[in-house]
Protein backbone atom coordinates (compact mmCIF):
# COMPACT_ATOMS: atom_id res chain seq x y z
CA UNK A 1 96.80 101.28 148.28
CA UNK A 2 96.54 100.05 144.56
CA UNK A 3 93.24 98.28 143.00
CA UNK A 4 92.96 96.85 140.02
CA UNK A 5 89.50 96.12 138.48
CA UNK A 6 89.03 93.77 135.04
CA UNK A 7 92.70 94.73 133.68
CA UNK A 8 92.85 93.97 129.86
CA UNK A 9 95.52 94.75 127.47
CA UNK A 10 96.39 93.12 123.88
CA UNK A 11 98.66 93.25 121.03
CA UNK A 12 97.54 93.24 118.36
CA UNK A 13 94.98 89.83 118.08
CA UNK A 14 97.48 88.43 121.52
CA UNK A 15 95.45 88.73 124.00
CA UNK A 16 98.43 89.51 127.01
CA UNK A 17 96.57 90.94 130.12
CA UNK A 18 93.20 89.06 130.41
CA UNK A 19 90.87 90.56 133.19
CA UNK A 20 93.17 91.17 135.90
CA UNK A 21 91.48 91.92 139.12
CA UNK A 22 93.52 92.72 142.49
CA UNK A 23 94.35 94.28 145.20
CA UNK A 24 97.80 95.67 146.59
CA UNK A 25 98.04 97.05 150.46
CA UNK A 26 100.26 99.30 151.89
CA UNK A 27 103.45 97.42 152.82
CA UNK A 28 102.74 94.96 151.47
CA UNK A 29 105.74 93.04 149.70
CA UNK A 30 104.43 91.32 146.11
CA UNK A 31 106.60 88.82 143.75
CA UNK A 32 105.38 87.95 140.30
CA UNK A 33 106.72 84.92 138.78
CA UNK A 34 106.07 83.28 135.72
CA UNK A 35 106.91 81.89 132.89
CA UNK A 36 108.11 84.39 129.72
CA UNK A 37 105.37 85.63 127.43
CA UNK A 38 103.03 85.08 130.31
CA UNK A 39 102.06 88.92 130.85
CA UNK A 40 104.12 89.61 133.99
CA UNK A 41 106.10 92.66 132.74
CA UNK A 42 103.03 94.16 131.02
CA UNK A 43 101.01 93.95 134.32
CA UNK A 44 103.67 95.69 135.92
CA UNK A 45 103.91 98.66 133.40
CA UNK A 46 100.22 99.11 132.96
CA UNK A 47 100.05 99.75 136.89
CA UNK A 48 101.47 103.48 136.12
CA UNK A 49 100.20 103.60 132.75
CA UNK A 50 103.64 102.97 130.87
CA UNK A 51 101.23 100.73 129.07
CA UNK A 52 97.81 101.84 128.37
CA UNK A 53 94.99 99.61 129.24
CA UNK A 54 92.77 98.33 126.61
CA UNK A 55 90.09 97.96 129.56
CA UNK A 56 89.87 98.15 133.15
CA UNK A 57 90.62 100.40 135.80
CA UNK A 58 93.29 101.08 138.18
CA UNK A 59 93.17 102.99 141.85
CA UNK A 60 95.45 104.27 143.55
CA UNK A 61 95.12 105.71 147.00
CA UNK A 62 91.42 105.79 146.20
CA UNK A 63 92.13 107.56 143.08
CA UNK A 64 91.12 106.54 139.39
CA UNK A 65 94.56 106.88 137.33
CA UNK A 66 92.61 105.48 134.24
CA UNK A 67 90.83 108.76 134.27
CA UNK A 68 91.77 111.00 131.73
CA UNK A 69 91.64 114.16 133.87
CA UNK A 70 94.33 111.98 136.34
CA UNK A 71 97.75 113.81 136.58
CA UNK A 72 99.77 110.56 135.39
CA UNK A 73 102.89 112.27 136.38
CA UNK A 74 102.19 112.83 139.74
CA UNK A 75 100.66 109.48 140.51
CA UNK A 76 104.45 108.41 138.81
CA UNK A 77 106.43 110.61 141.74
CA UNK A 78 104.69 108.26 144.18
CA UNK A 79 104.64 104.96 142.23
CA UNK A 80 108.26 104.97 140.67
CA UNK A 81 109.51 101.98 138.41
CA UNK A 82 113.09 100.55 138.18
CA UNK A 83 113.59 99.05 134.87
CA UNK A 84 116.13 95.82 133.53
CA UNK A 85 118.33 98.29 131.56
CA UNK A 86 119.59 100.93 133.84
CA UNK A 87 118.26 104.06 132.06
CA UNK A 88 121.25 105.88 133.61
CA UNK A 89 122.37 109.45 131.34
CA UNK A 90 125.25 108.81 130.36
CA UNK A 91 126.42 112.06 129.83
CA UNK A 92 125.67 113.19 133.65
CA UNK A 93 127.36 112.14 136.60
CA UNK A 94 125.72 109.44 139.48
CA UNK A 95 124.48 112.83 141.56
CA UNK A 96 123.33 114.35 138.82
CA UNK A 97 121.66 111.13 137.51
CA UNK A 98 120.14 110.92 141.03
CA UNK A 99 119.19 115.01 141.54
CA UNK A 100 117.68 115.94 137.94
CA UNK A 101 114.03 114.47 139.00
CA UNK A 102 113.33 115.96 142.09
CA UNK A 103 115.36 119.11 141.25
CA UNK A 104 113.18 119.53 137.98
CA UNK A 105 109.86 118.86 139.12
CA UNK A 106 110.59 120.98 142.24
CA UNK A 107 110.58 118.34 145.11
CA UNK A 108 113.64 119.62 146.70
CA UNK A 109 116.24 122.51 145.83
CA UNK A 110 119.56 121.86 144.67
CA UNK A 111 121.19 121.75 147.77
CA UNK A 112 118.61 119.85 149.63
CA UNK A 113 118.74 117.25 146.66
CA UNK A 114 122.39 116.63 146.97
CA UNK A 115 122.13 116.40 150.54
CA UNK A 116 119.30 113.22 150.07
CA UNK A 117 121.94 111.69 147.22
CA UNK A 118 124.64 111.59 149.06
CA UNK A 119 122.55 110.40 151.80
CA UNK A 120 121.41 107.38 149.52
CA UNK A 121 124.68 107.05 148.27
CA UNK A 122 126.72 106.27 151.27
CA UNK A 123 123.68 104.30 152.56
CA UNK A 124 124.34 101.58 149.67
CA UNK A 125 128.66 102.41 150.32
CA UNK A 126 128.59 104.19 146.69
CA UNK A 127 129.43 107.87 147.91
CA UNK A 128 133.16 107.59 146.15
CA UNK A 129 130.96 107.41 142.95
CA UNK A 130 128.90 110.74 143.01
CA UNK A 131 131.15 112.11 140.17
CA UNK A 132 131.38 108.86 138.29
CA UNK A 133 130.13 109.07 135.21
CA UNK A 134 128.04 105.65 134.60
CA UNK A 135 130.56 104.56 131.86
CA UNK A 136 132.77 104.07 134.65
CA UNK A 137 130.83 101.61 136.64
CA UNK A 138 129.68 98.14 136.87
CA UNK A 139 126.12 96.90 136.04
CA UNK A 140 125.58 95.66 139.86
CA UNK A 141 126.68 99.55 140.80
CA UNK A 142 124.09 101.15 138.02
CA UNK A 143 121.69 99.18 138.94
CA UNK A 144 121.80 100.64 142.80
CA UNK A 145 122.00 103.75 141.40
CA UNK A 146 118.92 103.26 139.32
CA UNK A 147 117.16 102.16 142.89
CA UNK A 148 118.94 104.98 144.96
CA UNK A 149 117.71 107.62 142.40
CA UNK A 150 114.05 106.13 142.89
CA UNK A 151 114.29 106.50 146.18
CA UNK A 152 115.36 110.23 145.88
CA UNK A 153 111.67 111.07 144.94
CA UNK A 154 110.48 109.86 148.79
CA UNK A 155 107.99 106.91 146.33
CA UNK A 156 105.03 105.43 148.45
CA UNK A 157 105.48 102.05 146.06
CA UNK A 158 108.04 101.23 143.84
CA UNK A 159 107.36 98.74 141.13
CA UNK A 160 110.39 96.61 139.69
CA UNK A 161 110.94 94.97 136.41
CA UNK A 162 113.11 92.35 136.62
CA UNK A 163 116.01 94.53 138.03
CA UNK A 164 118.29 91.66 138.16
CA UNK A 165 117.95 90.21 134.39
CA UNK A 166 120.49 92.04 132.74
CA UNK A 167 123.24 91.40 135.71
CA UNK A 168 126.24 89.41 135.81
CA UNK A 169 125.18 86.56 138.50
CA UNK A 170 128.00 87.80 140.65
CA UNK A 171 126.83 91.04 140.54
CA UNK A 172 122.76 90.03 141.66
CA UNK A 173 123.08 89.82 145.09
CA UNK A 174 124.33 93.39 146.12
CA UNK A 175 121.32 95.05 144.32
CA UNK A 176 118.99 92.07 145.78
CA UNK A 177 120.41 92.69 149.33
CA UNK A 178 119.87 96.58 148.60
CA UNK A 179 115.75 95.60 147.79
CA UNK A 180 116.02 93.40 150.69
CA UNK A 181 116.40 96.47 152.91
CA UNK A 182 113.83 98.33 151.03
CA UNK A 183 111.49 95.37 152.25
CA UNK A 184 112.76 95.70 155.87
CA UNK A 185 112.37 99.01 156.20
CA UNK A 186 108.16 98.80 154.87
CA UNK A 187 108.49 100.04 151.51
CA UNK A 188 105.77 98.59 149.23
CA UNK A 189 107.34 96.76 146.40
CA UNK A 190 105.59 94.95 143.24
CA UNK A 191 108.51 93.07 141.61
CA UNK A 192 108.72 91.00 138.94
CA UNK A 193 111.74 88.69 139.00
CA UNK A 194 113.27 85.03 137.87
CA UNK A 195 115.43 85.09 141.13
CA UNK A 196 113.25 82.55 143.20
CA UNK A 197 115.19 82.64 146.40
CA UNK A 198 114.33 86.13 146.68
CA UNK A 199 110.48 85.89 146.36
CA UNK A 200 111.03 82.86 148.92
CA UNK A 201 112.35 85.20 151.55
CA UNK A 202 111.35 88.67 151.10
CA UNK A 203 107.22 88.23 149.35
CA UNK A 204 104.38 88.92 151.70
CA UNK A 205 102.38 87.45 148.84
CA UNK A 206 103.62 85.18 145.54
CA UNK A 207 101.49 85.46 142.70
CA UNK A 208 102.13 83.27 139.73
CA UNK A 209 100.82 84.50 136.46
CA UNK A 210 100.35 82.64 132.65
CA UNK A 211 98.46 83.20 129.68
CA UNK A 212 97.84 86.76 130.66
CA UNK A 213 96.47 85.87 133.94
CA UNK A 214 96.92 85.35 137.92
CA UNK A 215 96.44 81.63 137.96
CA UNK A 216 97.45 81.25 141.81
CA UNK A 217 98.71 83.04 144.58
CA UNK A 218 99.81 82.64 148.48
CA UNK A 219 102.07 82.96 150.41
CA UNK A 220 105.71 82.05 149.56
CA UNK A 221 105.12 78.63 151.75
CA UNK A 222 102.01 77.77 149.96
CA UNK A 223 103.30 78.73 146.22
CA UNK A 224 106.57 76.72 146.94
CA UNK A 225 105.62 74.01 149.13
CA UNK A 226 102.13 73.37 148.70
CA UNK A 227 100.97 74.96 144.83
CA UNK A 228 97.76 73.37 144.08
CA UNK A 229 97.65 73.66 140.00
CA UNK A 230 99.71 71.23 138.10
CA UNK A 231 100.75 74.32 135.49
CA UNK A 232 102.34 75.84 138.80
CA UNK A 233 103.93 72.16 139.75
CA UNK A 234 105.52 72.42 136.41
CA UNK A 235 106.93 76.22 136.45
CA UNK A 236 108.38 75.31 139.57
CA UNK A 237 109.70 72.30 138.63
CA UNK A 238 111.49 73.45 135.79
CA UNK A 239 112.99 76.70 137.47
CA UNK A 240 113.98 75.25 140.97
């Protein structure tokens, strides 16, 4: 579903991504852990081309999205990305919030787009909320939101940024539960994410990245019970 071929990116003279190479499959389930500064977040935005690529190439579904002829946008309504901060409009209420993408960029009609929201909504028990204004609710609550209005564009992947960083901890587990479901149900999922217990359970695949790149990867058994490099060893024993 997603390839990615000698991935470089820098800042500046900081070398961040350094010749990423791999492949994603359909349904598959991927955590990326890590310690901060070590390039995880950049991967993830350079997969949709929120960051640009020094060098390398990205496929997706077969098709170069490096290319400059690519239709980034569209490539985006299939590969959405739920962010740390909420990027909720304030000034529009939760169905709104959740309606204005597909509405705009013709997806669905009005009607039909309400119908999906509400759908969503009382799927994740937040229906009472589709006049809320996002001023009104808590940051576990906008942060379902944020997922339910990703959904709302029918994504084949959706690629999350630490969705749980800027949470309460009492608020973590009702939007991890929510991706938990996602998983369940076969949606393909890249997520990057400090909440171990969750890559532990839900991962098909673990892979550990530092210094820019993918220094070791397995399954959530062999990352957490059996890693093989002592720089992993270390990670995990200071985070577990």
């Amino acid at each position: 579903m997603l390839r990615i071929d000698n991935l470089t990116k820098k800042f500046g003279n900081n070398v961040i991504l350094d010749g990423i190479s791999e492949s994603i499959k359909k349904g598959e389930k991927i955590v990326i852990i890590g310690p901060s500064g070590g390039g995880k977040s950049t991967f993830l935005r350079c997969l949709n081309l929120l960051d640009k690529p020094d060098s390398g190439t990205i496929y997706f579904e077969g098709a170069d999205i490096t290319d400059k002829k690519t239709n980034i946008n569209a490539i985006r309504q299939k590969m959405c990305m739920v962010f740390q901060h909420f990027n909720l409009f304030p000034h529009l209420t939760v169905l709104k919030n959740i309606t204005l993408a597909p509405v705009t960029l013709k997806l669905m009609s009005q009607k039909q787009a309400d119908e999906k929201a509400l759908e969503l909504l009382a799927r994740i028990g937040l229906a009472d909320k589709a006049n809320a204004y996002p001023s009104g609710l808590s940051g576990g609550q906008k942060q379902r939101i944020a997922i339910v209005r990703t959904l709302a564009m029918n994504p084949e992947m959706i690629l999350f940024d630490e969705p749980t960083s800027a949470l309460d901890p009492e608020m973590v587990g009702e939007v991890l539960n929510l991706m938990k479901e996602l998983a369940d149900d076969g949606m393909t999922m890249v997520v990057v994410t400090h909440e171990m217990g969750f890559a532990r359970e839900v991962a098909t695949r673990v892979l550990f990245m530092d210094s820019g790149k993918i220094a070791e990867q397995g399954t959530p058994e062999q990352i957490f019970q059996t890693p093989k490099s002592e720089r992993l060893k270390q990670f995990l024993n200071a985070v577990l």
